[in-house]
Each structure stands twice: as structure tokens, then as C-alpha cells.
Protein backbone atom coordinates (compact mmCIF):
# COMPACT_ATOMS: atom_id res chain seq x y z
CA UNK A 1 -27.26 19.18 3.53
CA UNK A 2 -28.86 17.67 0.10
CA UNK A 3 -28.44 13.97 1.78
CA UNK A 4 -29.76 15.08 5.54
CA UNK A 5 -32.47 16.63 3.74
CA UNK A 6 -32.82 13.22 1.28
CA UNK A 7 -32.84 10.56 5.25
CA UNK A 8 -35.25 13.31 6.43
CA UNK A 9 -37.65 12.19 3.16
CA UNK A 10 -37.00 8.73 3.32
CA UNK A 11 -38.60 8.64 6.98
CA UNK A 12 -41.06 10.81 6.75
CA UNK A 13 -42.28 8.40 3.52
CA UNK A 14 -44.53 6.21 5.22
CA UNK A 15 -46.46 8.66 6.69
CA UNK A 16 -47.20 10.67 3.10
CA UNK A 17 -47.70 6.96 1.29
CA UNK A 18 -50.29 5.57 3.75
CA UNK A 19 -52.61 8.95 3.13
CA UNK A 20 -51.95 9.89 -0.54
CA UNK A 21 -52.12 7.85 -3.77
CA UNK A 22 -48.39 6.38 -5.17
CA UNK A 23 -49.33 9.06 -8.00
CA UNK A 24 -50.17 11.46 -6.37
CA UNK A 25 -46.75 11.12 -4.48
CA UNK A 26 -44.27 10.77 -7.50
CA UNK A 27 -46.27 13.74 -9.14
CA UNK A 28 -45.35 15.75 -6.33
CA UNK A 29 -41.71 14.30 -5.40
CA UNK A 30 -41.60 15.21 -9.52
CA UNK A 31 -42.33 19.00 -8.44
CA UNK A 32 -40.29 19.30 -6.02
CA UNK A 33 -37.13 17.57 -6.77
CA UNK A 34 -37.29 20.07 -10.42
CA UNK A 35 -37.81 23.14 -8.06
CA UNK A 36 -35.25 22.51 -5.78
CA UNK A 37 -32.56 21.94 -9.10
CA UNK A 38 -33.94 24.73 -11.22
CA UNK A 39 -34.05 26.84 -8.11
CA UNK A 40 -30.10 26.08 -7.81
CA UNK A 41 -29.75 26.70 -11.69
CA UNK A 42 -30.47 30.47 -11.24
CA UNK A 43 -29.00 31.06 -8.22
CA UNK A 44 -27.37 34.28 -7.72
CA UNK A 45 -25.75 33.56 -4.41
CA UNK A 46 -24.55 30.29 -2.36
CA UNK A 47 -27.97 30.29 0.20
CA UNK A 48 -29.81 30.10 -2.97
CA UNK A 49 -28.16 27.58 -4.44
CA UNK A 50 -28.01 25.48 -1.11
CA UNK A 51 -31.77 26.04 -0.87
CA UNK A 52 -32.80 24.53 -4.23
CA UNK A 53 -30.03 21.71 -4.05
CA UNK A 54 -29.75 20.92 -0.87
CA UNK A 55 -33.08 21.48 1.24
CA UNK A 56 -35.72 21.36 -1.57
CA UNK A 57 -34.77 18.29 -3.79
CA UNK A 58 -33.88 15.81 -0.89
CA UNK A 59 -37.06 15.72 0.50
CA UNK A 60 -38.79 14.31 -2.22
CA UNK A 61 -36.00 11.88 -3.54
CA UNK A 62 -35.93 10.32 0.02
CA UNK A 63 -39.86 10.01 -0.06
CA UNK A 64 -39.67 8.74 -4.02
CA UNK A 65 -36.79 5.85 -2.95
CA UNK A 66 -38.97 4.93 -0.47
CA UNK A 67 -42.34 4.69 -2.07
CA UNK A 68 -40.64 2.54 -5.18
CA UNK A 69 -39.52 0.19 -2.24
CA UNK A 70 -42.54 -0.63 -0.90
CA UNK A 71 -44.29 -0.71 -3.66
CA UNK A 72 -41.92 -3.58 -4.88
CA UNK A 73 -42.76 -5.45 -0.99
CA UNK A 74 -46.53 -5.03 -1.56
CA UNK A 75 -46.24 -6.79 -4.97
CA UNK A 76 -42.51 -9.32 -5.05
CA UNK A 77 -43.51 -12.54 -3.24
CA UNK A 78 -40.84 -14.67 -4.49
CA UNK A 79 -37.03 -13.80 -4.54
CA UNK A 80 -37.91 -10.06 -2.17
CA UNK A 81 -34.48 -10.07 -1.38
CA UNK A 82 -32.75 -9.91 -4.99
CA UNK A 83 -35.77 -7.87 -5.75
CA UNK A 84 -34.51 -5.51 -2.99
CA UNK A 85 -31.37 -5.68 -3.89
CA UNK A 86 -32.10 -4.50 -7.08
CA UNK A 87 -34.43 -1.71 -5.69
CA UNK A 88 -31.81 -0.55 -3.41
CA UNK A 89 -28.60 -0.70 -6.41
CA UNK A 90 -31.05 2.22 -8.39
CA UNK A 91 -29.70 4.93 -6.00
CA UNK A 92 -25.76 4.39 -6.96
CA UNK A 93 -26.56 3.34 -10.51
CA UNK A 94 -27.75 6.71 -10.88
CA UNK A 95 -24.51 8.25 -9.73
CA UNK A 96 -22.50 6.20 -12.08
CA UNK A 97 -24.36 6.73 -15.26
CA UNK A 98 -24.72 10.73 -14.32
CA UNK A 99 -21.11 11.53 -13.65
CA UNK A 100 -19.59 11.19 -16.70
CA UNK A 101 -22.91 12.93 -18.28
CA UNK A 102 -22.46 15.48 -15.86
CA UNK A 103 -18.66 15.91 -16.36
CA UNK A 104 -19.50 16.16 -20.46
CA UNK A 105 -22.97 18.90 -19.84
CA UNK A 106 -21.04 20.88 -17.59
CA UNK A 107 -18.11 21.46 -19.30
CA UNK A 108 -20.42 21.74 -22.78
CA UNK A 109 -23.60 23.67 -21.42
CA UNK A 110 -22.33 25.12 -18.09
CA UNK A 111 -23.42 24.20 -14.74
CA UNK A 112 -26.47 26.62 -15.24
CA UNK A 113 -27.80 24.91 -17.65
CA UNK A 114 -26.55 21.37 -16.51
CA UNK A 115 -28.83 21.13 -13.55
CA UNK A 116 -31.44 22.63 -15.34
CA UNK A 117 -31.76 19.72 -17.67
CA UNK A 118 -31.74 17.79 -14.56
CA UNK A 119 -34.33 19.38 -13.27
CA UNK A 120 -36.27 18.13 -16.61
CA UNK A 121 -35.66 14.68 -16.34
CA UNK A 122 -36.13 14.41 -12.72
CA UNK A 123 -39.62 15.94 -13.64
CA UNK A 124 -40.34 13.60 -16.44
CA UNK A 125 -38.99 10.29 -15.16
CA UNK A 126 -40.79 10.38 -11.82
CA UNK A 127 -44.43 11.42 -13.75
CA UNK A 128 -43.63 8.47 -15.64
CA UNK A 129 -43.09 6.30 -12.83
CA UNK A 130 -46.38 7.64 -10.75
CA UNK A 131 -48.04 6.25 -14.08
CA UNK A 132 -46.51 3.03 -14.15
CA UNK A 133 -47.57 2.70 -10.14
CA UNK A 134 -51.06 3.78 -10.95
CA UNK A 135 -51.47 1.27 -14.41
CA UNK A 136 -50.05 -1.17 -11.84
CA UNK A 137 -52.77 -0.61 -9.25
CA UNK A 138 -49.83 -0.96 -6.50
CA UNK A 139 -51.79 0.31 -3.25
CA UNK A 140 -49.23 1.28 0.10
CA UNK A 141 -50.49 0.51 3.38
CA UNK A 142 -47.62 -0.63 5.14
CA UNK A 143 -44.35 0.27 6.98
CA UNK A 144 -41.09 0.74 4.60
CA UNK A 145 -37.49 0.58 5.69
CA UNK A 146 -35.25 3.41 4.53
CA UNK A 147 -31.85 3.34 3.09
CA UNK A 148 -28.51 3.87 4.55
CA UNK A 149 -25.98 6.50 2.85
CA UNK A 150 -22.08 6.39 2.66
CA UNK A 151 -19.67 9.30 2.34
CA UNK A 152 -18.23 7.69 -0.49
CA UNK A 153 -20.89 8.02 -3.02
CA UNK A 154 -21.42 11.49 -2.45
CA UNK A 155 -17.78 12.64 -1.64
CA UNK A 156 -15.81 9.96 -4.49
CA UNK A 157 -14.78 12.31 -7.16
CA UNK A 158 -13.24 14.81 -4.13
CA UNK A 159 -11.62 11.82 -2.41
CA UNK A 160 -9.62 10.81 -5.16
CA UNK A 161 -8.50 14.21 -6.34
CA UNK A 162 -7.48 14.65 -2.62
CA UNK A 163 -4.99 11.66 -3.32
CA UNK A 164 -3.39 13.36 -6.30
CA UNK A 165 -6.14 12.18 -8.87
CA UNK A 166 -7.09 14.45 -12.00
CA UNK A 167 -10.18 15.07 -12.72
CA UNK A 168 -10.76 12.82 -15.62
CA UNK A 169 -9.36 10.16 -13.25
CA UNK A 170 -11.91 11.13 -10.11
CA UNK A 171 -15.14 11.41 -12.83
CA UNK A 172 -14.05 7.54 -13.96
CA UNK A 173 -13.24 6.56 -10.54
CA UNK A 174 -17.30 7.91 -9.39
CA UNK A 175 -18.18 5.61 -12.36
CA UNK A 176 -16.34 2.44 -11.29
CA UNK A 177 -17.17 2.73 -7.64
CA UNK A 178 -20.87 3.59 -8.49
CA UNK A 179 -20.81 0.69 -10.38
CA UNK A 180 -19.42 -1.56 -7.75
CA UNK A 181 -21.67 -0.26 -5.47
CA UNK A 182 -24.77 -0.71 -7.41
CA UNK A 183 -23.39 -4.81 -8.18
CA UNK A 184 -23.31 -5.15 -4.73
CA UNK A 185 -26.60 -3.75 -3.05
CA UNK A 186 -28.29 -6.80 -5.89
CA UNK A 187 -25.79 -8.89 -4.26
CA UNK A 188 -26.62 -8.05 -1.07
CA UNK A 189 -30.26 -9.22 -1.44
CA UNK A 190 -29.02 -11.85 -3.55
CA UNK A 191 -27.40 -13.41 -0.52
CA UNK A 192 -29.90 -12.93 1.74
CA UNK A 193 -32.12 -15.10 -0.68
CA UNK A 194 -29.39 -18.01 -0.25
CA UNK A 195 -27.12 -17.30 3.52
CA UNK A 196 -27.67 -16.44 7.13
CA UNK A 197 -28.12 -12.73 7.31
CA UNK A 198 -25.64 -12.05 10.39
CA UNK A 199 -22.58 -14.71 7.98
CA UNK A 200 -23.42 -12.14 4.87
CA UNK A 201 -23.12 -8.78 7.47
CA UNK A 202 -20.04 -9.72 8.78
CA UNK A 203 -18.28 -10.80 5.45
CA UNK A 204 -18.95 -8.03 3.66
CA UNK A 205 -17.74 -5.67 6.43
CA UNK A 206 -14.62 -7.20 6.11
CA UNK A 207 -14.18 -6.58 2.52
CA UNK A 208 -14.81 -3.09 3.52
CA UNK A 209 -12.00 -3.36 5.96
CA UNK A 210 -9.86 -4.51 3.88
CA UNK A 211 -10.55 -1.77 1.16
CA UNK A 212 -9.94 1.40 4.48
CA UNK A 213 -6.69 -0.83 5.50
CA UNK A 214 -5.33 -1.03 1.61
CA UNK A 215 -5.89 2.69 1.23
CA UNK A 216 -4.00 3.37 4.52
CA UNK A 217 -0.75 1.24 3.35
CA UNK A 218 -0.94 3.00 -0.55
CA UNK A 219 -2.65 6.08 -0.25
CA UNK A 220 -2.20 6.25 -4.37
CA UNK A 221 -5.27 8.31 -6.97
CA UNK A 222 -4.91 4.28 -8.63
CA UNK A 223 -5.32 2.41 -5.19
CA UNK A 224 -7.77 5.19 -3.75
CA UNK A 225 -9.45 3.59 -6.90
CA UNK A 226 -9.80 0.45 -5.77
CA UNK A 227 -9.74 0.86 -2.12
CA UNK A 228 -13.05 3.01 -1.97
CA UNK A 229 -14.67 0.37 -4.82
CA UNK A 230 -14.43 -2.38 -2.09
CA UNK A 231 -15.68 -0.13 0.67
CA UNK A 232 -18.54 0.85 -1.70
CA UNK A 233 -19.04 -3.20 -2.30
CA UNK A 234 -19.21 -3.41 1.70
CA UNK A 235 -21.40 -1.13 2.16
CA UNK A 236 -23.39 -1.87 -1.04
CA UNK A 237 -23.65 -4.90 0.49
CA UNK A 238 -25.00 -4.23 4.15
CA UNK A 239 -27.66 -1.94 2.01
CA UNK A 240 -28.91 -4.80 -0.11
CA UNK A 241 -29.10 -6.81 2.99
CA UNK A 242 -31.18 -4.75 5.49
CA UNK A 243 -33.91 -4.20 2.94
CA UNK A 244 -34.03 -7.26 2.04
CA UNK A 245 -33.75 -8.76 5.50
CA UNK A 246 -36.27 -5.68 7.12
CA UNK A 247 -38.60 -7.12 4.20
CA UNK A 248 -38.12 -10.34 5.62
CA UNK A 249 -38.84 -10.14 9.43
CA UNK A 250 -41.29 -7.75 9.10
């Protein structure tokens, strides 16, 4: 629900950026996006719960992603696909530095109070960056490209404890395929900046290929490992690549 909720954002985006200020935006993505997680940290029942996480915050993460983007192709002249790339790498990198702090708060604070503190940094890191857009006198005007999504980042910790992981194994495994994913959407623009854009599509669909075919052969919590980290770096990939190459045709 959270990531229909989050594509929903990111296409509604350029209609909210071409009529309200980038501030003015990440203020309110800021409001909502704490709402919908300190809505879910009191919850007394699941519909609450899937309220504040999953139809409140996506709205205005998907709306956020996309503002930063074009924000970055309104003001990167030189190098827009690595700059994409890098843009585009944010949205795992965030999953792979907050597992492990969310496998340590959780099992410290409580889930209660773990989304809670989530809630406060979502609310203070996107004020921040509504202040950095506004001292940077970035202006939006024209059409953005959203983001693809992959099971994988959402579903890794569950996938690997389906294949006999622990959970100390499927919190490091989120990590490492976070990680690879993040390496790869920079890549992906990367490669755009130096190779045909239908040679680097089809390559790195065969890595991901060859990540679904190695699972099927060893379906092993080790291999699941490694398997889904070269899926990830396929689609991590293809991600990289269609911002950077919408950024480029249009």
C-alpha cells in the first residue's frame, strides 16, 4: 500500500511543483510524511496503522523524490546522467543505512517509539532540504520522470528469512543488497554518460537474470544473498538509466 501510495506521489509531482514553491513543497511533504509515521506509532488497530504508514507517508515521499530530481535537471548541465544516477541511488541508500538502525531502535525502544523517531527526522531532514532548495534559488517549471520500484527492496529482509535466513542474517542481507542497489542506480547514469542506452539496458538485465536463475539452482539464506544483490544491481541499473536517459531526450 505504502509504495502504491509513494508511485501515486511521484506522478502527481509535477503538477504540485509547477504551482507551489520547492519550499513550500518539502515543508509540506515534511508534514505529511511525520503524520502518516506518528499516526502509525499510536495506532491501536491494523487500519490505523495502515493509514499513517501506508496511505499518508507515500504521498509525500513520492512527490519529495521527485521534486529533488528535477531540481538537480534544472541546475546539472554537465555529467546529468551520473548526477541522476546519484539522485536516483538516495532511495535504496536509505534502506541500507535504516535497517540495521531500525533492527537496533526496535528491539531497544520498541516499534512505538521507533517510527516515532522516524517521524522526527523525516520532519527535520526534508525542512532542511526545502531550505537548501530555496538558498539555492532552484525554480521547477518542467516535466520530471518518476522512479521505478522493485519487490526486492521492500520485501528483502522477508525473502531471505523465507529461504531459511535468521533474522540477523535477513537485516545484513537488506544492508548488502541496499547497498548494491544504491552502487548501481550511480552506475546506471554513469553509463549512460559513456554507452548506448539500449547496450547498457540489455546488459544489466542480464545480470539480473542471472541473479533469478542462480537463486532457482541454490535456493540457500547465503545464495538468496547474493542472488537478490545482482537482481537489485539490474534493476539499480535500469533505474539509473531511465532518469538519466528521460533527462536526456527530453
Amino acid at each position: 500500500l505504502a509504495t502504491i501510495t509513494l508511485t501515486v506521489g511521484m506522478n502527481f509531482a509535477p503538477w504540485f511543483y509547477r504551482r507551489f514553491s520547492p519550499f513550500t513543497l518539502s515543508v509540506a511533504c515534511a508534514s505529511l510524511g511525520a503524520a502518516g509515521l506518528w499516526l502509525a506509532a499510536s495506532a491501536n488497530s491494523f487500519a490505523q496503522f495502515a493509514l499513517g504508514y501506508g496511505v499518508v507517508v507515500g504521498p509525500g515521499a513520492g512527490i519529495g523524490f521527485i521534486l529533488v530530481q528535477q531540481a538537480v535537471n534544472q541546475t546539472v548541465l554537465k555529467r546529468r546522467g551520473l548526477a541522476n544516477g546519484y539522485v536516483v541511488s538516495l532511495y535504496p541508500l536509505g534502506a541500507m543505512i535504516g535497517a540495521p538502525i531500525l533492527g537496533w531502535a526496535i528491539g531497544a525502544f520498541g516499534v512505538r517509539a521507533t517510527l516515532a523517531g522516524l517521524g522526527a527526522t523525516v520532519l527535520l531532514s526534508s525542512v532542511l532540504c526545502g531550505v537548501l532548495l530555496r538558498a539555492a534559488r532552484i525554480g521547477t517549471h518542467d516535466e520530471s520522470a518518476p522512479a521505478a520500484g522493485l519487490m526486492v527492496m521492500s520485501q528483502a529482509a522477508g525473502i531471505v528469512q523465507a529461504y531459511g535466513g535468521h533474522t540477523a542474517i535477513a537485516i545484513g542481507a537488506t544492508t548488502v543488497i541496499m547497498a548494491a542497489v544504491g552502487a548501481a542506480r550511480i552506475a546506471g547514469g554513469w553509463l549512460v554518460d559513456h554507452f548506448a542506452i539500449p547496450h547498457v539496458g540489455v546488459g544489466c538485465q542480464l545480470v539480473s537474470l542471472a541473479g533469478a536463475l542462480t537463486l532457482t539452482i541454490w535456493p540457500t539464506p547465503l545464495v538468496a544473498v547474493v542472488a537478490l544483490s545482482m537482481i537489485g544491481v539490474g534493476y539499480g541499473v535500469i533505474s539509473g538509466l531511465t532518469a538519466a536517459a528521460i533527462a536526456r531526450y527530453w
